[in-house]
PDB file of N, CA and C in Angstrom:
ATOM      1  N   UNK A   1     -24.338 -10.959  14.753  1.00  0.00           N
ATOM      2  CA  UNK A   1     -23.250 -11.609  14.053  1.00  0.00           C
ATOM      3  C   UNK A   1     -22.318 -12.236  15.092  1.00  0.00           C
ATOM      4  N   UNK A   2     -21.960 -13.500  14.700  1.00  0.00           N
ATOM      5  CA  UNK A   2     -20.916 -14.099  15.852  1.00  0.00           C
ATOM      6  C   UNK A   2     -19.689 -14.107  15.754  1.00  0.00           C
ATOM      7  N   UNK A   3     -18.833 -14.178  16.388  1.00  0.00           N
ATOM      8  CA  UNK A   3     -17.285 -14.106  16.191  1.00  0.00           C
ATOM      9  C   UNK A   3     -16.630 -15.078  15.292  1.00  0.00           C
ATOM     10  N   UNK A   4     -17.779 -16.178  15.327  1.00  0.00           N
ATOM     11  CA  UNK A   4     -17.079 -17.004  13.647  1.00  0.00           C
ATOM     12  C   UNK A   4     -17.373 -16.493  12.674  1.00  0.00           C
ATOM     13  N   UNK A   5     -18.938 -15.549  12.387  1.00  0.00           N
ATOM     14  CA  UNK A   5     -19.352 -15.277  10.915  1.00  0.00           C
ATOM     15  C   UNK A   5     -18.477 -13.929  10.587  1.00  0.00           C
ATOM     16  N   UNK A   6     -17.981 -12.977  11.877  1.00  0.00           N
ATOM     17  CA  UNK A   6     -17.130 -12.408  11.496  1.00  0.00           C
ATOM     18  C   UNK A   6     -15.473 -12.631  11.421  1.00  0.00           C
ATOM     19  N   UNK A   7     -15.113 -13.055  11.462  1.00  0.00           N
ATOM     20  CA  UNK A   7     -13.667 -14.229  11.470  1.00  0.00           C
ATOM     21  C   UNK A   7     -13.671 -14.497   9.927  1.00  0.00           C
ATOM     22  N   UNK A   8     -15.253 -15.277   9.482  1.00  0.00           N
ATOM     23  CA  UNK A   8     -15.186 -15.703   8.102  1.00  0.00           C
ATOM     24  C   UNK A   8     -15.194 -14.364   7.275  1.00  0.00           C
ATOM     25  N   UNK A   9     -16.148 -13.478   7.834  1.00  0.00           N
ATOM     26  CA  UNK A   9     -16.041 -12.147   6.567  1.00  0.00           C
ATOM     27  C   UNK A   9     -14.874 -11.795   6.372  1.00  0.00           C
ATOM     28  N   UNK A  10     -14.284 -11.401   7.463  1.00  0.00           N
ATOM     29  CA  UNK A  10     -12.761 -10.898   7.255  1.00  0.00           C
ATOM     30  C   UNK A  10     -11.470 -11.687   6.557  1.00  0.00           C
ATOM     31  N   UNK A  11     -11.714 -13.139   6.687  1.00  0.00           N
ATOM     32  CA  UNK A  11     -11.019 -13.853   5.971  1.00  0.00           C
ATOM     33  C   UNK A  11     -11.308 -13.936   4.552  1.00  0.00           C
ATOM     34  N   UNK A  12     -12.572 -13.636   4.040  1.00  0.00           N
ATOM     35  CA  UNK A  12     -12.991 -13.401   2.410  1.00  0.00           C
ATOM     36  C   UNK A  12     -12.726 -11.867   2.234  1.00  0.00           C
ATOM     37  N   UNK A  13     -12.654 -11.016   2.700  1.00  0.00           N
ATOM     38  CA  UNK A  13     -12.651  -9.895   2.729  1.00  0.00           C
ATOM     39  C   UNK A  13     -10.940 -10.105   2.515  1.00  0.00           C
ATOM     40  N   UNK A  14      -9.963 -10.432   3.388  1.00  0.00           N
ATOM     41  CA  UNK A  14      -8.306  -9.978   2.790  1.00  0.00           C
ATOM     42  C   UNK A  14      -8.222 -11.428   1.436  1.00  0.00           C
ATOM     43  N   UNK A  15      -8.947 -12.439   1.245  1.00  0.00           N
ATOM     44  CA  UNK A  15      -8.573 -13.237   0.024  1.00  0.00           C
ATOM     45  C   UNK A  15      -9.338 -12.016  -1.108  1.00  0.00           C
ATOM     46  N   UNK A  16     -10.666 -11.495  -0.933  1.00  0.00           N
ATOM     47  CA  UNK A  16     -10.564 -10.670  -2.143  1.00  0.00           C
ATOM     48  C   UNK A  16      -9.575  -9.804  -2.144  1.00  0.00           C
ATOM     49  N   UNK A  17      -8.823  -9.114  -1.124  1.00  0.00           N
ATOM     50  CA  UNK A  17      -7.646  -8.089  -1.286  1.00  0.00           C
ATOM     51  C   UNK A  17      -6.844  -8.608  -2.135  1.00  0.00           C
ATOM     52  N   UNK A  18      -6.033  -9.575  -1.292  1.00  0.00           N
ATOM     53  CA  UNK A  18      -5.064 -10.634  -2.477  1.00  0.00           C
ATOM     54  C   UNK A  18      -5.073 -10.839  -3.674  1.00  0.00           C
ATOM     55  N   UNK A  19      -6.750 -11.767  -4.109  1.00  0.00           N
ATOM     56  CA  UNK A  19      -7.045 -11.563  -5.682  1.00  0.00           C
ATOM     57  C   UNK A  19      -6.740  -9.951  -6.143  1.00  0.00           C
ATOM     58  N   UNK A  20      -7.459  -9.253  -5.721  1.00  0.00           N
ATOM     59  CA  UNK A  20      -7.107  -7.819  -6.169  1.00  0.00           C
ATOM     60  C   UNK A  20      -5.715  -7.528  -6.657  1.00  0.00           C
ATOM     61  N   UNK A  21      -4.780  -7.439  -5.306  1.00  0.00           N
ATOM     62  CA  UNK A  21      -3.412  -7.319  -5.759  1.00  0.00           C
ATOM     63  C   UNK A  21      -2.772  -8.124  -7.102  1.00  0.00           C
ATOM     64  N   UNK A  22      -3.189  -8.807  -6.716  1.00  0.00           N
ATOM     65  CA  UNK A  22      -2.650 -10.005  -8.021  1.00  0.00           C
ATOM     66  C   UNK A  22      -2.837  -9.782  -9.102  1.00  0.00           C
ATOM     67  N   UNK A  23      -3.983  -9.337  -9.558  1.00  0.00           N
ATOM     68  CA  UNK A  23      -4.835  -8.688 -10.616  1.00  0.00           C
ATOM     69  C   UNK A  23      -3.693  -6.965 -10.669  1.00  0.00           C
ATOM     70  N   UNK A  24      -3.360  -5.917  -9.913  1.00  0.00           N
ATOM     71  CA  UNK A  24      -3.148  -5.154 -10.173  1.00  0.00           C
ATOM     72  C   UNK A  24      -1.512  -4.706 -10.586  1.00  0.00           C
ATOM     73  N   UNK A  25      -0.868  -6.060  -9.355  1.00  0.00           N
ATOM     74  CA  UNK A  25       0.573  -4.946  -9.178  1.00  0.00           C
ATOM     75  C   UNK A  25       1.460  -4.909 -10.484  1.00  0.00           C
ATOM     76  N   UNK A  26       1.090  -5.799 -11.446  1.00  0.00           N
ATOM     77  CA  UNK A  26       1.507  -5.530 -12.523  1.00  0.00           C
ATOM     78  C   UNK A  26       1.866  -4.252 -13.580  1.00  0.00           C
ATOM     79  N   UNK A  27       0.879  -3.576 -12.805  1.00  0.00           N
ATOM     80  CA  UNK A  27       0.623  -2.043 -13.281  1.00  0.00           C
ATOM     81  C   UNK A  27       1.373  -1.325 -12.765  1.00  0.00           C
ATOM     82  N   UNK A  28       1.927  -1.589 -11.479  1.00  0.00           N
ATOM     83  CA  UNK A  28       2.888  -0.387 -10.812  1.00  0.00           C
ATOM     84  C   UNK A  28       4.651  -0.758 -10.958  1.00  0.00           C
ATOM     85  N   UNK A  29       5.154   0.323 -10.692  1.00  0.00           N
ATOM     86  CA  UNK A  29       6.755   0.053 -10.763  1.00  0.00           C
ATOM     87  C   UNK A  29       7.489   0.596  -9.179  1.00  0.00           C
ATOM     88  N   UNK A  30       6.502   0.686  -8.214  1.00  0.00           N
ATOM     89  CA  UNK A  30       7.088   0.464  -7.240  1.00  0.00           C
ATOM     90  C   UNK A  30       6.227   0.430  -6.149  1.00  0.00           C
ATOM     91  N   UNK A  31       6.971   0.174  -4.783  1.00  0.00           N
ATOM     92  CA  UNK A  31       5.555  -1.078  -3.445  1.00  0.00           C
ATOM     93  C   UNK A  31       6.692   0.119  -2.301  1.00  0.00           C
ATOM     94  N   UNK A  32       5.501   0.461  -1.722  1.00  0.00           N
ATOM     95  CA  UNK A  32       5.797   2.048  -0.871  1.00  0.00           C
ATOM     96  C   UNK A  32       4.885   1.502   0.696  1.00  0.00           C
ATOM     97  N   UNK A  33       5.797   0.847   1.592  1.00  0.00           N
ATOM     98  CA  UNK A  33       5.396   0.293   2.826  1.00  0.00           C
ATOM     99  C   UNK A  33       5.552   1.678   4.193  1.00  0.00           C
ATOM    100  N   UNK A  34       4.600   1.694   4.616  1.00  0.00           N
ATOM    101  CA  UNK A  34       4.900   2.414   5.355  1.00  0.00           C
ATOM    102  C   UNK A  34       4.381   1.836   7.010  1.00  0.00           C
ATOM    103  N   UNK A  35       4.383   2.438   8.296  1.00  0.00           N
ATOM    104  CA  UNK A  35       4.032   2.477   9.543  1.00  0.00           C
ATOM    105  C   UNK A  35       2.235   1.735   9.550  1.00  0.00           C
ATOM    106  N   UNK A  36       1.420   2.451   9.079  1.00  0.00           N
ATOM    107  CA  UNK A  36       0.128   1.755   8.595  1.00  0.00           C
ATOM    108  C   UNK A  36      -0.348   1.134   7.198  1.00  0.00           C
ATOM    109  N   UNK A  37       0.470   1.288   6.383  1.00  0.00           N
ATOM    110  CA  UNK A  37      -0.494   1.103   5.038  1.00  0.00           C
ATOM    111  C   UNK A  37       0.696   0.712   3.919  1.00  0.00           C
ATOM    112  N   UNK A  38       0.587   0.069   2.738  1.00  0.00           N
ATOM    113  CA  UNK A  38       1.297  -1.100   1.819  1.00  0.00           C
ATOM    114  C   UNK A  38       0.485  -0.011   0.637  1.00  0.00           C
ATOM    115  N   UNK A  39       1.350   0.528  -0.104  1.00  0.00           N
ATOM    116  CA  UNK A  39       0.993   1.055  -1.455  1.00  0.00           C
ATOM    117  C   UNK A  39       1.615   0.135  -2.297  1.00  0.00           C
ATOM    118  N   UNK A  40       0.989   0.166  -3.904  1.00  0.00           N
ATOM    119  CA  UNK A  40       1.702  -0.035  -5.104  1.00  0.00           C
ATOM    120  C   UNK A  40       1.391   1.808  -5.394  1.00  0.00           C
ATOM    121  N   UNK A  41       2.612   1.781  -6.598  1.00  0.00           N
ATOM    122  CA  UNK A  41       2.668   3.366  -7.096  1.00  0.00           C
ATOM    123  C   UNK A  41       3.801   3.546  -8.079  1.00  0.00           C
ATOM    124  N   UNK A  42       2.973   4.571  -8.909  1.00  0.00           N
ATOM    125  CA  UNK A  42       4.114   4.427 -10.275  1.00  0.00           C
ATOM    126  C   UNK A  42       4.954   5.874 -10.143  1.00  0.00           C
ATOM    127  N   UNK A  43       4.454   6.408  -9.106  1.00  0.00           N
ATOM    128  CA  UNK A  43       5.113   7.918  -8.936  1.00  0.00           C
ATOM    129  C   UNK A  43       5.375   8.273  -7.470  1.00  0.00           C
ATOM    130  N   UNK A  44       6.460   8.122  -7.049  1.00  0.00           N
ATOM    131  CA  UNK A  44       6.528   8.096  -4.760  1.00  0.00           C
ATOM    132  C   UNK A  44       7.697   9.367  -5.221  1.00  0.00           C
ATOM    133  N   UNK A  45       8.204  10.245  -4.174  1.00  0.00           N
ATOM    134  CA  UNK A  45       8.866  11.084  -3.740  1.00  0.00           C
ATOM    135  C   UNK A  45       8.426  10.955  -2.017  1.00  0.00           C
ATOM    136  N   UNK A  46       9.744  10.996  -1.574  1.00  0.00           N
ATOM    137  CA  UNK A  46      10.546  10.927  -0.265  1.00  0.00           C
ATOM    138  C   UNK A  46      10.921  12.474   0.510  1.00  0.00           C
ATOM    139  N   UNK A  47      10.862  13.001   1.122  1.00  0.00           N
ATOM    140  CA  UNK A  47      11.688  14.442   1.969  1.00  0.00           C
ATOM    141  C   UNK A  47      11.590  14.050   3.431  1.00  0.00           C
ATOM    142  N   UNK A  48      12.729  13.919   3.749  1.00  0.00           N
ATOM    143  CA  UNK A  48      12.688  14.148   5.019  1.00  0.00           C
ATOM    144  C   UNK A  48      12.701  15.837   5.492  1.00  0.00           C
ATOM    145  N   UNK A  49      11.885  15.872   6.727  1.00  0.00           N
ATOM    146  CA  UNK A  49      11.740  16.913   6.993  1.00  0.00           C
ATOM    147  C   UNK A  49      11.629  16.818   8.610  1.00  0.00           C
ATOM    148  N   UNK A  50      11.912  18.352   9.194  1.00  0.00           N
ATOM    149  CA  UNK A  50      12.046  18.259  10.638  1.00  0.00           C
ATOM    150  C   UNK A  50      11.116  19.435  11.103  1.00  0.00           C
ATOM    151  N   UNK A  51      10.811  19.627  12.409  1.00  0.00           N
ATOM    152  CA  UNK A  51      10.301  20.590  12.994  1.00  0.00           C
ATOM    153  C   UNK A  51      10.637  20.448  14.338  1.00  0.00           C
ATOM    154  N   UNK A  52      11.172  21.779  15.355  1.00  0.00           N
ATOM    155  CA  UNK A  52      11.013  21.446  16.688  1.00  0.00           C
ATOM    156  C   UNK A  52      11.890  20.604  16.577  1.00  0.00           C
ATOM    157  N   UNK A  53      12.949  20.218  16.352  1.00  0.00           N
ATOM    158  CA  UNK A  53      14.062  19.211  16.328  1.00  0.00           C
ATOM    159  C   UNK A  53      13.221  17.701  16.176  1.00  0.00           C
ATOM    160  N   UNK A  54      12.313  17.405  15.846  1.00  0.00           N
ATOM    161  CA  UNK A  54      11.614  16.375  15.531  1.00  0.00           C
ATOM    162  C   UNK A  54      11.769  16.132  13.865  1.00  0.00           C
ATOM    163  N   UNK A  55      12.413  15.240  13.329  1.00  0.00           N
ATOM    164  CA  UNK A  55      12.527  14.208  12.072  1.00  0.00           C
ATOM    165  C   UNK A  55      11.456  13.531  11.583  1.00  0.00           C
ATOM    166  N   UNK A  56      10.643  13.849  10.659  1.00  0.00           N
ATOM    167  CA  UNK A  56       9.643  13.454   9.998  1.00  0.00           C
ATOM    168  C   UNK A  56       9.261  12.945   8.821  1.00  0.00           C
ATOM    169  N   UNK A  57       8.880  12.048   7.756  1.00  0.00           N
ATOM    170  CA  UNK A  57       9.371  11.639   6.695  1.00  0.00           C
ATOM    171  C   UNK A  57       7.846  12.498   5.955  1.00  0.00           C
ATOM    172  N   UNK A  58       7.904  12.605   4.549  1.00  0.00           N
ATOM    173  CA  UNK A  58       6.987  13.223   3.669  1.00  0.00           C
ATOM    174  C   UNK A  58       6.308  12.431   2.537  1.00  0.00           C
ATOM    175  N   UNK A  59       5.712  11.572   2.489  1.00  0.00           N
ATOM    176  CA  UNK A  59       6.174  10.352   0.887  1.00  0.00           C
ATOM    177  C   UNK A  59       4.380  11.317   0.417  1.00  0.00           C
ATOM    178  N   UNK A  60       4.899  11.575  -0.894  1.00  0.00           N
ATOM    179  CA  UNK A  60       3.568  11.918  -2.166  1.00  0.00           C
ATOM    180  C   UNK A  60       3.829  10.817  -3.233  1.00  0.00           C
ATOM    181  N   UNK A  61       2.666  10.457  -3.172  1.00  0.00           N
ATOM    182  CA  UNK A  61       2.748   9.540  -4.577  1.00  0.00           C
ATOM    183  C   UNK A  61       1.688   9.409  -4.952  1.00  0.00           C
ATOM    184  N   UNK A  62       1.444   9.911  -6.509  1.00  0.00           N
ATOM    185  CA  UNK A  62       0.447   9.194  -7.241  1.00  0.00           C
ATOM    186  C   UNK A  62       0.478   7.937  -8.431  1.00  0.00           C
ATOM    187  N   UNK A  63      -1.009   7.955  -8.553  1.00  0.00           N
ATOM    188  CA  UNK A  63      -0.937   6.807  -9.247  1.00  0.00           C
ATOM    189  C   UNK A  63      -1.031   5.758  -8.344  1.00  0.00           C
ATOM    190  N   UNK A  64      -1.821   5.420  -7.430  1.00  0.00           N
ATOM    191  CA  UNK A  64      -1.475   4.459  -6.703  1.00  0.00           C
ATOM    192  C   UNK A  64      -3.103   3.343  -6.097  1.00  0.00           C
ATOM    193  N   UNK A  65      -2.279   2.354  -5.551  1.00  0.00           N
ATOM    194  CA  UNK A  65      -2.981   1.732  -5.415  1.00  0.00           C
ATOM    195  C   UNK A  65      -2.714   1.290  -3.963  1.00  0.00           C
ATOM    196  N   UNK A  66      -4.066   0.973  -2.619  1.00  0.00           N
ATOM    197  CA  UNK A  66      -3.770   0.993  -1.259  1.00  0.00           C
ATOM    198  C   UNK A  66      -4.292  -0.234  -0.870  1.00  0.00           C
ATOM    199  N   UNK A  67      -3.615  -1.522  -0.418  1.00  0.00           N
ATOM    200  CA  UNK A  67      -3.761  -2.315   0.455  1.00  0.00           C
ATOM    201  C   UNK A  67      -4.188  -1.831   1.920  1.00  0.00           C
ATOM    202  N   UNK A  68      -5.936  -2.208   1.736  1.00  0.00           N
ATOM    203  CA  UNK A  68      -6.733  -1.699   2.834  1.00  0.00           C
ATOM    204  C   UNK A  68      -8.025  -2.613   2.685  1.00  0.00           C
ATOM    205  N   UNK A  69      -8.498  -3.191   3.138  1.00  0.00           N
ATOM    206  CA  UNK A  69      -9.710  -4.046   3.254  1.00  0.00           C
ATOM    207  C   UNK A  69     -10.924  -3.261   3.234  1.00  0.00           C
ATOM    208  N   UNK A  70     -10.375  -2.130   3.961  1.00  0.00           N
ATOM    209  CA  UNK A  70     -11.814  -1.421   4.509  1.00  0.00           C
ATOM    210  C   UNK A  70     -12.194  -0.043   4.058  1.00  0.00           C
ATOM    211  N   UNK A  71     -11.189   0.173   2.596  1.00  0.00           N
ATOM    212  CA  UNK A  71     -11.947   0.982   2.116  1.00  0.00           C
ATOM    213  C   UNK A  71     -12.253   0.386   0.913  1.00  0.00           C
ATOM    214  N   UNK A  72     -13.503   1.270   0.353  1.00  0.00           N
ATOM    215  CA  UNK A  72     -14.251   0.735  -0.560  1.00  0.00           C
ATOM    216  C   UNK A  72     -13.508   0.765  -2.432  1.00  0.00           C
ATOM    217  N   UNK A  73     -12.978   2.254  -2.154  1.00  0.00           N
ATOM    218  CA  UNK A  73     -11.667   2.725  -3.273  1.00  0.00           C
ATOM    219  C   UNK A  73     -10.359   2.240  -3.056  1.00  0.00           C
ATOM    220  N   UNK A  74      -9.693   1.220  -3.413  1.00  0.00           N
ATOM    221  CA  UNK A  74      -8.205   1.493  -3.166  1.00  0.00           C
ATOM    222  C   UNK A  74      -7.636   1.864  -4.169  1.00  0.00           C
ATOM    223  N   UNK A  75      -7.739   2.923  -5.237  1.00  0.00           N
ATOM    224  CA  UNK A  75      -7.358   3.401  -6.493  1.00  0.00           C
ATOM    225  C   UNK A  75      -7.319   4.992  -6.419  1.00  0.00           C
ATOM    226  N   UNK A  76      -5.850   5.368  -5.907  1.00  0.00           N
ATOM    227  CA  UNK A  76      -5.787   6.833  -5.486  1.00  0.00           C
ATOM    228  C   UNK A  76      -5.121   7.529  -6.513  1.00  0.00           C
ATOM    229  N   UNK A  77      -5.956   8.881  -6.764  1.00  0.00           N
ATOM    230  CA  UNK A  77      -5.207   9.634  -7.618  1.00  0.00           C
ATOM    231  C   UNK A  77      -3.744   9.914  -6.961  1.00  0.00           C
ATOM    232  N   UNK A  78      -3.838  10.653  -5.976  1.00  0.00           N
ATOM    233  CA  UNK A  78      -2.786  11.318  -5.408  1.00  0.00           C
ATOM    234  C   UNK A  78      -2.725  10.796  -3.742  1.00  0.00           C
ATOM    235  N   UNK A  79      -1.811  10.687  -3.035  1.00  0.00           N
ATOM    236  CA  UNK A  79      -1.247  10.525  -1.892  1.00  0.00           C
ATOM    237  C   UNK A  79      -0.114  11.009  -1.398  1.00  0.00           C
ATOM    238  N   UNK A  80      -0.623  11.772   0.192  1.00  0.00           N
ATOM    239  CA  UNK A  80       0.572  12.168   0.888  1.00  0.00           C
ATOM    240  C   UNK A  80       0.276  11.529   2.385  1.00  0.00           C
ATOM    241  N   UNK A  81       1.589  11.288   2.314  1.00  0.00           N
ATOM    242  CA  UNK A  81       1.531  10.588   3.793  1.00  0.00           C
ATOM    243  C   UNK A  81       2.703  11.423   4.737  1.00  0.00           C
ATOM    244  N   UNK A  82       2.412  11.780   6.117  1.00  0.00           N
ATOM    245  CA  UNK A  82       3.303  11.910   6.932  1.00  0.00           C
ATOM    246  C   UNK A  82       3.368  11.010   8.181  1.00  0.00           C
ATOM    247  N   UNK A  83       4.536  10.834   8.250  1.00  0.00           N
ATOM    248  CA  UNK A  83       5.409  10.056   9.442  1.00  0.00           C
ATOM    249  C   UNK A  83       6.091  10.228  10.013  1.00  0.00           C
ATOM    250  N   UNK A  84       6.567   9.540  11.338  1.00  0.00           N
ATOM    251  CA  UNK A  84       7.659   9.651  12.123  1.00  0.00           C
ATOM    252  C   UNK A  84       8.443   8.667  12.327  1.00  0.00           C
ATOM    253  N   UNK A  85       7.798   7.590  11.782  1.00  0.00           N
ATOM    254  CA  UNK A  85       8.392   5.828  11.855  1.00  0.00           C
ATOM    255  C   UNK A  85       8.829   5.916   9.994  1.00  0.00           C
ATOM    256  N   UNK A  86       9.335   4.939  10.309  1.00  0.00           N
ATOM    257  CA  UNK A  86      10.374   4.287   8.893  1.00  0.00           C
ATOM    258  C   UNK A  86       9.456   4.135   7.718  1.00  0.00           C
ATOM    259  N   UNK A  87       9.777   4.540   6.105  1.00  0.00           N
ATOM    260  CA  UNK A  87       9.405   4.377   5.148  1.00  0.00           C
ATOM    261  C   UNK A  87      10.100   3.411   4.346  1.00  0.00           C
ATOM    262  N   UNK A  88       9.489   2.771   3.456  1.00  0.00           N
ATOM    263  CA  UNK A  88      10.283   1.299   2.899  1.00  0.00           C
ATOM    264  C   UNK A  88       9.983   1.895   1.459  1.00  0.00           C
ATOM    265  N   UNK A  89      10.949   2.006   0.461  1.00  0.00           N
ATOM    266  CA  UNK A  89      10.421   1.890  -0.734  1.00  0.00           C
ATOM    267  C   UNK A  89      11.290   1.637  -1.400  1.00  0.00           C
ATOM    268  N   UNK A  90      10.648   0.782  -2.652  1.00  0.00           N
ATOM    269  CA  UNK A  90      11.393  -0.348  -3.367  1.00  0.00           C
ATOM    270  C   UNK A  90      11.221  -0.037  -4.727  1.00  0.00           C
ATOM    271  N   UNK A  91      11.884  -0.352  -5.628  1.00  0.00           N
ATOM    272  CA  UNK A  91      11.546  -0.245  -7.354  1.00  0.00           C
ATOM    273  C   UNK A  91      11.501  -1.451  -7.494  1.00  0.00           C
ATOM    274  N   UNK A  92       9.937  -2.173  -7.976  1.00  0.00           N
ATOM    275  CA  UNK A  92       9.934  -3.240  -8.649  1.00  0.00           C
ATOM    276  C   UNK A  92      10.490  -3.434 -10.290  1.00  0.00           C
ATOM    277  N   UNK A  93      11.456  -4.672 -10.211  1.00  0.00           N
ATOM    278  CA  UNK A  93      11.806  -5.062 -11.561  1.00  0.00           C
ATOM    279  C   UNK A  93      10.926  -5.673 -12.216  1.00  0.00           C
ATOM    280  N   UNK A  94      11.055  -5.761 -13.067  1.00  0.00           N
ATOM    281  CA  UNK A  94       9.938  -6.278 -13.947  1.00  0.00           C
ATOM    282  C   UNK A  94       9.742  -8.095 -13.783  1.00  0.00           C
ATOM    283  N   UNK A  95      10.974  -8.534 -13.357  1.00  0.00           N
ATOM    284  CA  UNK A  95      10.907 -10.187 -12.798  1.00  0.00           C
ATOM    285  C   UNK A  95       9.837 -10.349 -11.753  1.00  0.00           C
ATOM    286  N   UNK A  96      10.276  -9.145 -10.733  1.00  0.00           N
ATOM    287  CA  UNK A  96       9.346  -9.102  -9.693  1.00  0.00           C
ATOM    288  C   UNK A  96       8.123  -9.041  -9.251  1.00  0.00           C
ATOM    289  N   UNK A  97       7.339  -8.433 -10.652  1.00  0.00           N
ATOM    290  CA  UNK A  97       6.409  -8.071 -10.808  1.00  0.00           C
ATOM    291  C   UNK A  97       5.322  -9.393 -11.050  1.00  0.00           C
ATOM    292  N   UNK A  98       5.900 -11.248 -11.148  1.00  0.00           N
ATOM    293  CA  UNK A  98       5.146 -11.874 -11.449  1.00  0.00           C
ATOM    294  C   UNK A  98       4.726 -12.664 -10.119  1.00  0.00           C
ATOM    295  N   UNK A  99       3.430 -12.674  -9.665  1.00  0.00           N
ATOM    296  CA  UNK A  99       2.509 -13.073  -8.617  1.00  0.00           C
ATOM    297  C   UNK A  99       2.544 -14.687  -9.097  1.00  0.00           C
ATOM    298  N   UNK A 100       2.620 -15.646  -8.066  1.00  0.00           N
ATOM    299  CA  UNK A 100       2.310 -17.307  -8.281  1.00  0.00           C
ATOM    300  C   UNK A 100       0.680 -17.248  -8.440  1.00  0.00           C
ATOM    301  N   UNK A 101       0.701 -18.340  -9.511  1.00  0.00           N
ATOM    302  CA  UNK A 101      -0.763 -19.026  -9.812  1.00  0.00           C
ATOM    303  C   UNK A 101      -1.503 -19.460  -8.791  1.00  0.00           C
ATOM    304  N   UNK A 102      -3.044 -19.522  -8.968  1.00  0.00           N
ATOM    305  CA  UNK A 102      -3.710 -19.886  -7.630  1.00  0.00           C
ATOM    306  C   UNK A 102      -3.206 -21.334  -8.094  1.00  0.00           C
TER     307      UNK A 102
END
């Protein structure tokens, strides 16, 4: 495989992501960004937590859905994530929720 035919997979590979999203986020009521990975999710909880004087964030959420190319499921029952970098999370309004036409 050459560095163009893979260039092209990967470029059809995040436009099907996109279609995907587009198709889904309608379903969720909130977009849970984190250090590696972009959730939609209709259920997130937050704790910060420490150990060893080290500050750590906790996010569980189900119901969700994972902006990831490379897995084959992005439709998670349940998710927990831990971190040490910044968590973003947002409540989508329902305005927000509308994606532009191809």
């Amino acid at each position: 495989m050459s560095a163009e035919d893979l260039e092209r997979y990967e470029t059809e590979m995040e436009l099907q992501l996109y279609r995907e999203y587009r198709d889904v986020v309608g379903l969720f009521g909130y977009v849970v960004e984190t250090d590696r990975r972009f959730y939609l999710t209709n259920s997130v909880d937050l704790q910060v937590r420490s150990a060893e004087g080290e500050v750590y964030f906790e996010v569980t959420m189900s119901d969700a859905w994972v902006w990831d190319m490379y897995r084959p499921a992005r439709f998670v029952k349940n998710v927990k994530v831990l971190t040490f970098k910044d968590v973003n999370i947002e409540e989508l309004a329902k305005a927000d929720l509308r994606v532009p036409e191809d």
